[in-house]
C-alpha atoms as a PDB file:
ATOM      1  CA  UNK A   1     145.142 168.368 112.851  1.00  0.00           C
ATOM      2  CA  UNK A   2     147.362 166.193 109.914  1.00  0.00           C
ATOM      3  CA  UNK A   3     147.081 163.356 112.558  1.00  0.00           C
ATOM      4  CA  UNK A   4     143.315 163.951 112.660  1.00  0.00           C
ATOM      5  CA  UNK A   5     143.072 164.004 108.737  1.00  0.00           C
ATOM      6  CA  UNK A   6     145.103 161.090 108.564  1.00  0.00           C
ATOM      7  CA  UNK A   7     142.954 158.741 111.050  1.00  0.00           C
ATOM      8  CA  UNK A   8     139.565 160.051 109.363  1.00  0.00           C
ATOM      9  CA  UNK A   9     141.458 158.762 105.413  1.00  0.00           C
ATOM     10  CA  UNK A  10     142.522 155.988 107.326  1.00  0.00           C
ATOM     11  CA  UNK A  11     138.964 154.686 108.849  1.00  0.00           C
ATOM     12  CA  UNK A  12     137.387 155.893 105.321  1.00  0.00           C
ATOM     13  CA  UNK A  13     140.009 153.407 103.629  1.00  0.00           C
ATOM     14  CA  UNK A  14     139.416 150.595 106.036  1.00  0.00           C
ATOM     15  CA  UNK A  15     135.444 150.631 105.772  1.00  0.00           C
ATOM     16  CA  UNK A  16     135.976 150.961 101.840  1.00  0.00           C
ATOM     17  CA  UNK A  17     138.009 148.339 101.680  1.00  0.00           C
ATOM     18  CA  UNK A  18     135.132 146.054 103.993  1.00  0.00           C
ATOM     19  CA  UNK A  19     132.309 147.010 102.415  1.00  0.00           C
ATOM     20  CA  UNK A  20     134.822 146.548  98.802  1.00  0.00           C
ATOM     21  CA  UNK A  21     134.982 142.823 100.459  1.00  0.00           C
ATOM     22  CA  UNK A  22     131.802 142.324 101.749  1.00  0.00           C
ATOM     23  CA  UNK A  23     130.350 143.194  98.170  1.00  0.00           C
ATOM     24  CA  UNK A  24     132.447 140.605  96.296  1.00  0.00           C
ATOM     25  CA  UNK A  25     131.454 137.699  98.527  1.00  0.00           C
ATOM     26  CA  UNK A  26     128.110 138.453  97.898  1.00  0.00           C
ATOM     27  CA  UNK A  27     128.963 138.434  94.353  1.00  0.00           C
ATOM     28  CA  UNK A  28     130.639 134.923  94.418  1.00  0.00           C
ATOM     29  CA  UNK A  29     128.384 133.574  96.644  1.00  0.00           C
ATOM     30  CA  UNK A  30     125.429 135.042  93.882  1.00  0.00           C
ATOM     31  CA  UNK A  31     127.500 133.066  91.388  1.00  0.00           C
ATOM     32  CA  UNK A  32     127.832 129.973  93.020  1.00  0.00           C
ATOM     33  CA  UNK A  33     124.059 129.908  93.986  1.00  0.00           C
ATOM     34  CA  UNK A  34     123.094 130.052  90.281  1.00  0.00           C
ATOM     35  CA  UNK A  35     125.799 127.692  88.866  1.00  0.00           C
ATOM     36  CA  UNK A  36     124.671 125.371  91.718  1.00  0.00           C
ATOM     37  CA  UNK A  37     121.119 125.695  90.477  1.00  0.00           C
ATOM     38  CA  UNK A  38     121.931 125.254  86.730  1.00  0.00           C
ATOM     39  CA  UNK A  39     123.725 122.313  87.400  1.00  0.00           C
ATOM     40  CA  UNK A  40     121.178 120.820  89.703  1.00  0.00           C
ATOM     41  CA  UNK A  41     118.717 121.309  86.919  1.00  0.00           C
ATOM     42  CA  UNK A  42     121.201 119.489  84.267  1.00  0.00           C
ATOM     43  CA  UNK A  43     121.818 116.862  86.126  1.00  0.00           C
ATOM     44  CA  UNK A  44     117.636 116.298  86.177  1.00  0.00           C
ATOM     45  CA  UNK A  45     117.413 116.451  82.320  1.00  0.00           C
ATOM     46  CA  UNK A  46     119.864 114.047  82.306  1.00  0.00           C
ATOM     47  CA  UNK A  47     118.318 111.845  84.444  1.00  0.00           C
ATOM     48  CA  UNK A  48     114.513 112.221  82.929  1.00  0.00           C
ATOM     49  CA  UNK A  49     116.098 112.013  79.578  1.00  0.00           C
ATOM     50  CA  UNK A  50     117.959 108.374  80.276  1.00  0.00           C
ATOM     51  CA  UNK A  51     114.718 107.271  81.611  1.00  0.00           C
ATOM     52  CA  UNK A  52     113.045 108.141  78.883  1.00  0.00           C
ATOM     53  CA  UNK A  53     115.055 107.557  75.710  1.00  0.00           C
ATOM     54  CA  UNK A  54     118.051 105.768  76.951  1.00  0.00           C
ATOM     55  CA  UNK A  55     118.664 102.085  76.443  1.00  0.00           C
ATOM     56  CA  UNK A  56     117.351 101.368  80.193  1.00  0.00           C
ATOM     57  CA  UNK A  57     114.250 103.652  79.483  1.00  0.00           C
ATOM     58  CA  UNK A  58     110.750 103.168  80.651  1.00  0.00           C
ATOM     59  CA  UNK A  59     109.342 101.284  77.423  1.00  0.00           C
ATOM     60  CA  UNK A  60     112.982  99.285  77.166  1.00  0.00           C
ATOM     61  CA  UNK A  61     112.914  97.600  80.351  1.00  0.00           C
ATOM     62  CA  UNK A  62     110.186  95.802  81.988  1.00  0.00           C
ATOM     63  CA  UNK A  63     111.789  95.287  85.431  1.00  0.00           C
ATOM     64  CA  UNK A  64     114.396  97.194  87.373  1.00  0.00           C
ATOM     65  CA  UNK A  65     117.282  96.473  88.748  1.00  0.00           C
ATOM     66  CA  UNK A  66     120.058  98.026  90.674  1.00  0.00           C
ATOM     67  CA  UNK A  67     122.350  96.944  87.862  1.00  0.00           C
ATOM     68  CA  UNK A  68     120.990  99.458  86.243  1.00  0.00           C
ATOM     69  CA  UNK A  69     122.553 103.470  85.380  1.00  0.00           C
ATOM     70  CA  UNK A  70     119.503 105.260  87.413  1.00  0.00           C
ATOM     71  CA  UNK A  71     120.727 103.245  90.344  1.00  0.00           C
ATOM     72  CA  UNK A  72     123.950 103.907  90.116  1.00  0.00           C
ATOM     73  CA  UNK A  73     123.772 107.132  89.048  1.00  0.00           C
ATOM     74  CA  UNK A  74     124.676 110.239  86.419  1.00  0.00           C
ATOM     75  CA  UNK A  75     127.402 112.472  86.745  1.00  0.00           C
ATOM     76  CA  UNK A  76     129.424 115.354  84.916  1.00  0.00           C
ATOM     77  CA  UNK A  77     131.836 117.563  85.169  1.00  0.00           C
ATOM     78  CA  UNK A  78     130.123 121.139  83.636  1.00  0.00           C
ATOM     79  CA  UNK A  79     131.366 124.469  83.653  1.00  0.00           C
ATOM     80  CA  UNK A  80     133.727 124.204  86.523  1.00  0.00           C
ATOM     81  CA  UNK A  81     131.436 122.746  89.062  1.00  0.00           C
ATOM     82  CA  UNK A  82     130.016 118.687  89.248  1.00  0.00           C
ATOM     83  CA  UNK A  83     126.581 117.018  88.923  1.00  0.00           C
ATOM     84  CA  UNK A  84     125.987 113.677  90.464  1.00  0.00           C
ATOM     85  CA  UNK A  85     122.275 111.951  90.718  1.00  0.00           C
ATOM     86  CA  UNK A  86     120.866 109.199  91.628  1.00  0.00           C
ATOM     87  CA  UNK A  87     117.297 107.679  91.102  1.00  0.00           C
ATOM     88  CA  UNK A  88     114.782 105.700  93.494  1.00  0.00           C
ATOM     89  CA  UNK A  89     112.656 103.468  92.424  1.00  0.00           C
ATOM     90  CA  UNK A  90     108.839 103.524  94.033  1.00  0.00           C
ATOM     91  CA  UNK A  91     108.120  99.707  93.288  1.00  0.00           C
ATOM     92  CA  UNK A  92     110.736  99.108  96.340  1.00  0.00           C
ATOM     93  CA  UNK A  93     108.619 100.758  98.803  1.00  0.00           C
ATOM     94  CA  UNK A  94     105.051 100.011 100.301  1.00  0.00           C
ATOM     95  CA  UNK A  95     102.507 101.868  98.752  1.00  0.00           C
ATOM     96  CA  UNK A  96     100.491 103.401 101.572  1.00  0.00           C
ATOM     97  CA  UNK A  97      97.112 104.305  99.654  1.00  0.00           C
ATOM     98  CA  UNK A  98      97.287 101.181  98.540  1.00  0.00           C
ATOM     99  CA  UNK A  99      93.824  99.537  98.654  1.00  0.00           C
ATOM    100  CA  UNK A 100      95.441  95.803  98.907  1.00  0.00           C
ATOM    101  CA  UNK A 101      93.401  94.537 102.024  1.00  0.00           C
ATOM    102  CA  UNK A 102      96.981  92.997 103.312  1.00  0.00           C
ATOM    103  CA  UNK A 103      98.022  96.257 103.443  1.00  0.00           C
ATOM    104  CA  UNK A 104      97.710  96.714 107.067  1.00  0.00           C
ATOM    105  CA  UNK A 105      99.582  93.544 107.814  1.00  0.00           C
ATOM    106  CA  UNK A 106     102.197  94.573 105.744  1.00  0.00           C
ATOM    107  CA  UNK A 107     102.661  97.451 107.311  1.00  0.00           C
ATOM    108  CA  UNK A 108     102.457  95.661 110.801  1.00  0.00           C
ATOM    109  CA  UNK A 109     105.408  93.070 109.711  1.00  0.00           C
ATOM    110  CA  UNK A 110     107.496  96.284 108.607  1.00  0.00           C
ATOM    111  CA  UNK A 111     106.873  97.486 112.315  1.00  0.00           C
ATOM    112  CA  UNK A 112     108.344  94.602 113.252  1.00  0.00           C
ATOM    113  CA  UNK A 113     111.425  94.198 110.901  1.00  0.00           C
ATOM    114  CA  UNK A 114     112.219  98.368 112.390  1.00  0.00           C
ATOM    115  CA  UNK A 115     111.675  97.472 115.526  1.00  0.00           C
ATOM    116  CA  UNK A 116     114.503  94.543 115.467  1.00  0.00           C
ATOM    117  CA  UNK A 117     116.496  97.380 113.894  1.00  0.00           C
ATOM    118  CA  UNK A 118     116.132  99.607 116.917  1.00  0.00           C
ATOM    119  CA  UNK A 119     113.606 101.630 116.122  1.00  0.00           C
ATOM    120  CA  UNK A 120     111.405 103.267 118.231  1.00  0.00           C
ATOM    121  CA  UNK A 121     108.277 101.741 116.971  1.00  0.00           C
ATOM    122  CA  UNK A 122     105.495  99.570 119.035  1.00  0.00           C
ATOM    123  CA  UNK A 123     102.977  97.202 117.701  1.00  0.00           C
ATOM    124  CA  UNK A 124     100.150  98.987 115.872  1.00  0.00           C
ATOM    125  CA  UNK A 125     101.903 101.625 114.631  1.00  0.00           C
ATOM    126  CA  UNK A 126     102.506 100.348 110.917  1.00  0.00           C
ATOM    127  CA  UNK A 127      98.208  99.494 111.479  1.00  0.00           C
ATOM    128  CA  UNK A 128      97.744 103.534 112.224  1.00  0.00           C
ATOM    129  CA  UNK A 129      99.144 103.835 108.975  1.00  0.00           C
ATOM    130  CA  UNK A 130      96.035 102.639 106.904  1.00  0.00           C
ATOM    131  CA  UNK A 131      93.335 103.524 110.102  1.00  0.00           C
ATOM    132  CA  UNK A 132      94.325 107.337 109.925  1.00  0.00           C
ATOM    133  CA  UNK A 133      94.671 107.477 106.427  1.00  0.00           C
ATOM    134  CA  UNK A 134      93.053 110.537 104.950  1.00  0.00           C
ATOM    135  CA  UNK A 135      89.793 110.391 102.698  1.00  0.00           C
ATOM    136  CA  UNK A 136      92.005 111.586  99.376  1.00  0.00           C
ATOM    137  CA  UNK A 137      95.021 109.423 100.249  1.00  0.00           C
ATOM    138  CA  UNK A 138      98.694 110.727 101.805  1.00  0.00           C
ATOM    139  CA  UNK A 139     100.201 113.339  99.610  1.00  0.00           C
ATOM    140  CA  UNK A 140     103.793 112.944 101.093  1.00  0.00           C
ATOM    141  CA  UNK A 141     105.708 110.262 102.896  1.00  0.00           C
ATOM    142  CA  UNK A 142     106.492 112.993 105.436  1.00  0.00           C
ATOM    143  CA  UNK A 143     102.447 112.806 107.173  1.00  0.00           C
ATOM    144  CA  UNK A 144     103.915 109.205 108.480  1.00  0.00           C
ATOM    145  CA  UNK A 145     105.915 108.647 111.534  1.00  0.00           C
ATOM    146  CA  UNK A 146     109.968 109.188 110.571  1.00  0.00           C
ATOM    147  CA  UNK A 147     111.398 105.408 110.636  1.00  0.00           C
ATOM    148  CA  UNK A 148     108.617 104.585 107.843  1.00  0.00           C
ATOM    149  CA  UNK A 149     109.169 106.880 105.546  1.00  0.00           C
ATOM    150  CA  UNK A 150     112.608 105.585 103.855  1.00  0.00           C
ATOM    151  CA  UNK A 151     110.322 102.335 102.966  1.00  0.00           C
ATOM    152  CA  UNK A 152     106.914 103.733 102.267  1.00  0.00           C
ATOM    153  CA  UNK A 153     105.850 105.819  99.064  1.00  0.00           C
ATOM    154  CA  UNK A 154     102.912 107.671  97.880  1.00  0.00           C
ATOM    155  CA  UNK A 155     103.526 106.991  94.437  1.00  0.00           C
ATOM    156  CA  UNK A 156     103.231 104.052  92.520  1.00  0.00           C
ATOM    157  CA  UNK A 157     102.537 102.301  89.904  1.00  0.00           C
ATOM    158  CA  UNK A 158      99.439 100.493  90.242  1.00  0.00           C
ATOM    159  CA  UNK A 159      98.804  97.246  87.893  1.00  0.00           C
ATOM    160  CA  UNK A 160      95.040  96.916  86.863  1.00  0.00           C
ATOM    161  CA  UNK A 161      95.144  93.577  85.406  1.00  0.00           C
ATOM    162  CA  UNK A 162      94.952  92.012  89.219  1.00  0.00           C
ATOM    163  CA  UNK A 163      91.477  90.231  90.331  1.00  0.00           C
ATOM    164  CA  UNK A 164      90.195  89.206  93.735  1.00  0.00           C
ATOM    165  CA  UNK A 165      89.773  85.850  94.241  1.00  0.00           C
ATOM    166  CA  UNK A 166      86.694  86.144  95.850  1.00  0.00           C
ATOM    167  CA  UNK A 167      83.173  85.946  93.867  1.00  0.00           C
ATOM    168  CA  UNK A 168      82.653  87.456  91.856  1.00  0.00           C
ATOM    169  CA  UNK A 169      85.855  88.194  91.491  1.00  0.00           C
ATOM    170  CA  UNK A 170      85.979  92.209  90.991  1.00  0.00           C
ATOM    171  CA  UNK A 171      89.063  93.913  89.947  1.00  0.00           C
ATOM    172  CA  UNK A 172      91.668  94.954  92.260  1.00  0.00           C
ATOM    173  CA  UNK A 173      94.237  97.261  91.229  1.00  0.00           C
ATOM    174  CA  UNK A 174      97.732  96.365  93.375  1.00  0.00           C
ATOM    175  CA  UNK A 175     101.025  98.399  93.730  1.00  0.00           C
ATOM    176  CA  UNK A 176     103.485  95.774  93.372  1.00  0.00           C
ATOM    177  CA  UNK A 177     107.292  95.454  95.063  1.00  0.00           C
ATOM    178  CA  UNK A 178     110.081  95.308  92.802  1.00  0.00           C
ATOM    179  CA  UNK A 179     112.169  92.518  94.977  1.00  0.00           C
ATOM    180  CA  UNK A 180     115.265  93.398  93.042  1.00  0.00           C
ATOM    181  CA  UNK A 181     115.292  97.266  94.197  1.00  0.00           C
ATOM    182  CA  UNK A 182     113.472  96.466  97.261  1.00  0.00           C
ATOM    183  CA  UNK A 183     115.210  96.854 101.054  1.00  0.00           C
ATOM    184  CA  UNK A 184     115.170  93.989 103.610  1.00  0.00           C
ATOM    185  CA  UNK A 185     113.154  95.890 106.057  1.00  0.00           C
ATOM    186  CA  UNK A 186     110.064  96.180 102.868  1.00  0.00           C
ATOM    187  CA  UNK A 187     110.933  92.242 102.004  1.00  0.00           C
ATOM    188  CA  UNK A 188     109.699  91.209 105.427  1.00  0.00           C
ATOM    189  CA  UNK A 189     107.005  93.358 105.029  1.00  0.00           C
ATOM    190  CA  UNK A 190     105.351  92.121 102.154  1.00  0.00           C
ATOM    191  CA  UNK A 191     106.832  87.906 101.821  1.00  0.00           C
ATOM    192  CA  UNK A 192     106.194  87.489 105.569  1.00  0.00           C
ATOM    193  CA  UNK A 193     103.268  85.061 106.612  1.00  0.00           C
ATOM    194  CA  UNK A 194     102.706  84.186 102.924  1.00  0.00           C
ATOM    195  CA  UNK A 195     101.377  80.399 102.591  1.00  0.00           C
ATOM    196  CA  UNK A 196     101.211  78.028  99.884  1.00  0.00           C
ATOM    197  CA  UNK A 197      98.931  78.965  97.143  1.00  0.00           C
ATOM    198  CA  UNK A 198      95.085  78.348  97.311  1.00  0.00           C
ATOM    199  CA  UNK A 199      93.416  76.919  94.770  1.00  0.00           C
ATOM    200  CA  UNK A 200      91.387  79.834  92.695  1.00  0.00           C
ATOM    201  CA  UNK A 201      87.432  78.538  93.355  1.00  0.00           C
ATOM    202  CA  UNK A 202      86.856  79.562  89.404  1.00  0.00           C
ATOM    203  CA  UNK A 203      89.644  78.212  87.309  1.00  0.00           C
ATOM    204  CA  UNK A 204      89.790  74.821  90.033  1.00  0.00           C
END
């Protein structure tokens, strides 16, 4: 009967003693979620607020480089646990609701440039790009097939002060490539094929 007592304390202390255990990772792991978030979330601020009112802000520097601190990137030690971030800039990747008539070429020569890389890819595919492109645009680079998406964006800045050369020469907006963020793979895309400049038929 003692021995019986005995196992029962024993078996009570044991599953105490788990459940004791079980209950304190859950704790730490709790705490580590939430410092992980907070310091996520810092390291964000940071990043908006150099882009905004640091010397390599938005309104301080009219082109990028990846000389520059967003490049690079932020880091901190804060409260016992590490930030580190990292920008990317959309002006080095195609623009795929773009509505530069080239686009599709472009597109077609970054085919190319992957598939000398290895990729997967056949001719046409960078083409389906603009042909199945829905009515309100691509919302996320993940709708395209996988090897584009580290060189295409659906955000950009677009410059309006662009004009066609055509009569009578109607505006048209272009998404511009930053060459000096820019990959090899989205340099072939958009300098291959280009030709000497033509003459504009207004200015002569």
């Amino acid at each position: 009967m003692t021995v019986g007592v005995l196992s029962m304390l024993v078996l009570i202390g044991v599953s105490f003693a788990a459940t004791t255990q079980a209950i304190y990772k859950e704790a730490r792991n709790y705490a580590n979620s939430v410092k992980a978030r907070y310091l996520a979330e810092a390291g964000i601020a940071r990043a908006v607020a150099e882009l905004r009112c640091g010397a390599e802000g938005a309104v301080s520097d009219a082109i990028d480089t990846q000389a520059e601190g967003w490049y690079t990137g932020y880091s901190a030690a804060l409260g016992g646990g590490r930030y580190q971030v990292s920008g990317t800039d959309c002006a080095a990747r195609i623009y795929i609701n773009d509505t530069n008539p080239n686009l599709g070429a472009m597109l077609e020569n970054l085919t190319a440039a992957l598939i000398s890389m290895g990729e997967p890819l056949s001719a046409g595919d960078g083409a389906a790009i603009v042909s199945n492109r829905p009515a309100e645009g691509y919302m996320s680079e993940q709708e395209v097939e996988e090897p584009f998406r580290p060189y295409v964006t659906v955000r950009a800045f677009r410059d309006t002060a662009v004009y066609s050369n055509v009569s009578p020469f109607p505006a048209a907006p272009r998404a511009p490539v930053n060459v000096n963020t820019a990959s090899k793979p989205v340099l072939k895309a958009v300098l291959s094929g280009i030709e000497a400049l033509h003459t504009c038929p207004r200015c002569g």
